[in-house]
Protein backbone atom coordinates (compact mmCIF):
# COMPACT_ATOMS: atom_id res chain seq x y z
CA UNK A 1 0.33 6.29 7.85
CA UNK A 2 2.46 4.27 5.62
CA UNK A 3 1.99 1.24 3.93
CA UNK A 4 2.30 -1.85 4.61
CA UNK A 5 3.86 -4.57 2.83
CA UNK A 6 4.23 -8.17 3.68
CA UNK A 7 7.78 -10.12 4.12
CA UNK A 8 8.57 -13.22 3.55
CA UNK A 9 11.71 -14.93 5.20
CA UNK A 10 12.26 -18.52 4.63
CA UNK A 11 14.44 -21.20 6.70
CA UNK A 12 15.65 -24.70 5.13
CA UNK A 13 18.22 -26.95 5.47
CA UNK A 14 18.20 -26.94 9.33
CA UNK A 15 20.06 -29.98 10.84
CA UNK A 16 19.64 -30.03 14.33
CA UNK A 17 16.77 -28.35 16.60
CA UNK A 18 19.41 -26.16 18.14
CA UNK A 19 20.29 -24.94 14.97
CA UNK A 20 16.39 -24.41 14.09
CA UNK A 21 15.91 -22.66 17.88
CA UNK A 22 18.94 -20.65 16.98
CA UNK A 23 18.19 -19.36 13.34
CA UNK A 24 14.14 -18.19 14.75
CA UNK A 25 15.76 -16.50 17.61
CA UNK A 26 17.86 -14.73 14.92
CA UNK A 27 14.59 -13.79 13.01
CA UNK A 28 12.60 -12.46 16.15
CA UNK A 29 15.27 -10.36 16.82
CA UNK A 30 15.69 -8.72 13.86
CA UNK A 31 11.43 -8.72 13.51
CA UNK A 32 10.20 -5.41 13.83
CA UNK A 33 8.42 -4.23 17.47
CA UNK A 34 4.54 -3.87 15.75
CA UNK A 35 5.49 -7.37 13.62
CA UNK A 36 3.18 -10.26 14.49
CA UNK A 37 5.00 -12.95 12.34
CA UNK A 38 2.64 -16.20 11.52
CA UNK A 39 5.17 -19.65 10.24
CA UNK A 40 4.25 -22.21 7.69
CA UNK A 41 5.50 -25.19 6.68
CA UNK A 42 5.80 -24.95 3.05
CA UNK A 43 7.25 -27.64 0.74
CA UNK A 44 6.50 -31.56 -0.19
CA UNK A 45 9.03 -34.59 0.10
CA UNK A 46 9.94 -34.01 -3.47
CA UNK A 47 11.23 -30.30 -3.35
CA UNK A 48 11.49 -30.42 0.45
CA UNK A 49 10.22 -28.54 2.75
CA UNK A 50 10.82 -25.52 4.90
CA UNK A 51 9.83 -23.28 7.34
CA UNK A 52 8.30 -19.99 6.22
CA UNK A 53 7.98 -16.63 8.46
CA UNK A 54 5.74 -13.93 7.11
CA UNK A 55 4.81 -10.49 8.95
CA UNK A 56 4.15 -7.15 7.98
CA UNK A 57 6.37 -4.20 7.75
CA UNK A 58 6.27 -0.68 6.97
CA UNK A 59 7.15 0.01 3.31
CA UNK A 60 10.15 2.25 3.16
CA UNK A 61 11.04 5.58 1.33
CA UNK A 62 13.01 3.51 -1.54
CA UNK A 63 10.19 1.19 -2.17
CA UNK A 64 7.46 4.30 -2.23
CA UNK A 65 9.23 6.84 -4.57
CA UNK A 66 9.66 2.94 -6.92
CA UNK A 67 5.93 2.27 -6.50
CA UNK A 68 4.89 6.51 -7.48
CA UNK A 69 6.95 6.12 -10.60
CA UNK A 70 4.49 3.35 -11.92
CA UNK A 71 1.22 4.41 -10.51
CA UNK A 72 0.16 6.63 -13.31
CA UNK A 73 1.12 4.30 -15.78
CA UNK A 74 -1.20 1.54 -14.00
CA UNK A 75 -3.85 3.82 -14.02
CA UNK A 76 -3.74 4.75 -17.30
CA UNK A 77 -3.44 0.93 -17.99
CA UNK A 78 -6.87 0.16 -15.98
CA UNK A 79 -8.72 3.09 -17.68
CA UNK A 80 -7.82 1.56 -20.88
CA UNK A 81 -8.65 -1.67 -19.93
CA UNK A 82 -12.05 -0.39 -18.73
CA UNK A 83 -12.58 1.16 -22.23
CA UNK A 84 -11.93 -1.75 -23.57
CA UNK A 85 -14.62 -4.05 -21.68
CA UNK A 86 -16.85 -1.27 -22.27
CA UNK A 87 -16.99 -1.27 -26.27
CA UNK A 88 -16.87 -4.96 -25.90
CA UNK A 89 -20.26 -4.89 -23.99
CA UNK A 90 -21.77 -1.84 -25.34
CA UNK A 91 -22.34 -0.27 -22.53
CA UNK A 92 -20.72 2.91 -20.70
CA UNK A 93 -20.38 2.98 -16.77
CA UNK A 94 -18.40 5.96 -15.14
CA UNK A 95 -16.77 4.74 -11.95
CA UNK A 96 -18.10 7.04 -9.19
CA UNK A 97 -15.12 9.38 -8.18
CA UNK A 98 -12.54 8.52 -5.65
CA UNK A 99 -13.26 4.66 -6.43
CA UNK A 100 -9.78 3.39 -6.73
CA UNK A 101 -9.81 0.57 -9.15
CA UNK A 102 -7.04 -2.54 -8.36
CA UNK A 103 -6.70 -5.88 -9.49
């Protein structure tokens, strides 16, 4: 199974419903068969405001192979962090194997 990441799409300066109806029927269609998309209203009366479409998607080869180049670095970051906090406290705890540390 692959992972999944979340997508954002965002629709603003909408004039008329029928252009509103239009542009959503635009994103369905283009929304993935497994998506189930949840909209927010985002925005104030200062910035504005605008509609916002989120949903999940699975993440794709490109994003994967970008995502393994970095993972032993962030390990290697986390175990040094841990180190760190561990001096700083005086105490030593070994994370029990196969824990996967994220922040």
């Amino acid at each position: 199974m692959s992972k999944m990441v979340r997508e954002y799409i965002e629709i603003d300066n909408i004039a008329s419903l029928e252009g509103l109806i239009e542009k959503l029927q635009d994103v369905q269609a283009s929304l993935p068969a497994e998506a189930s998309a949840d909209v927010k209203l985002r925005g104030d009366d200062v910035f504005g405001r605008q509609l916002c479409i989120s949903f999940m998607r699975p993440q794709t080869d490109e994003e994967a192979a970008c995502e393994a180049r970095y993972a032993d670095a962030y390990r290697m970051s986390r175990e040094k962090e841990l180190e760190r906090l561990q001096q700083e406290l005086g105490a030593h705890f070994a994370a029990p194997q196969g824990l996967r540390i994220v922040a």
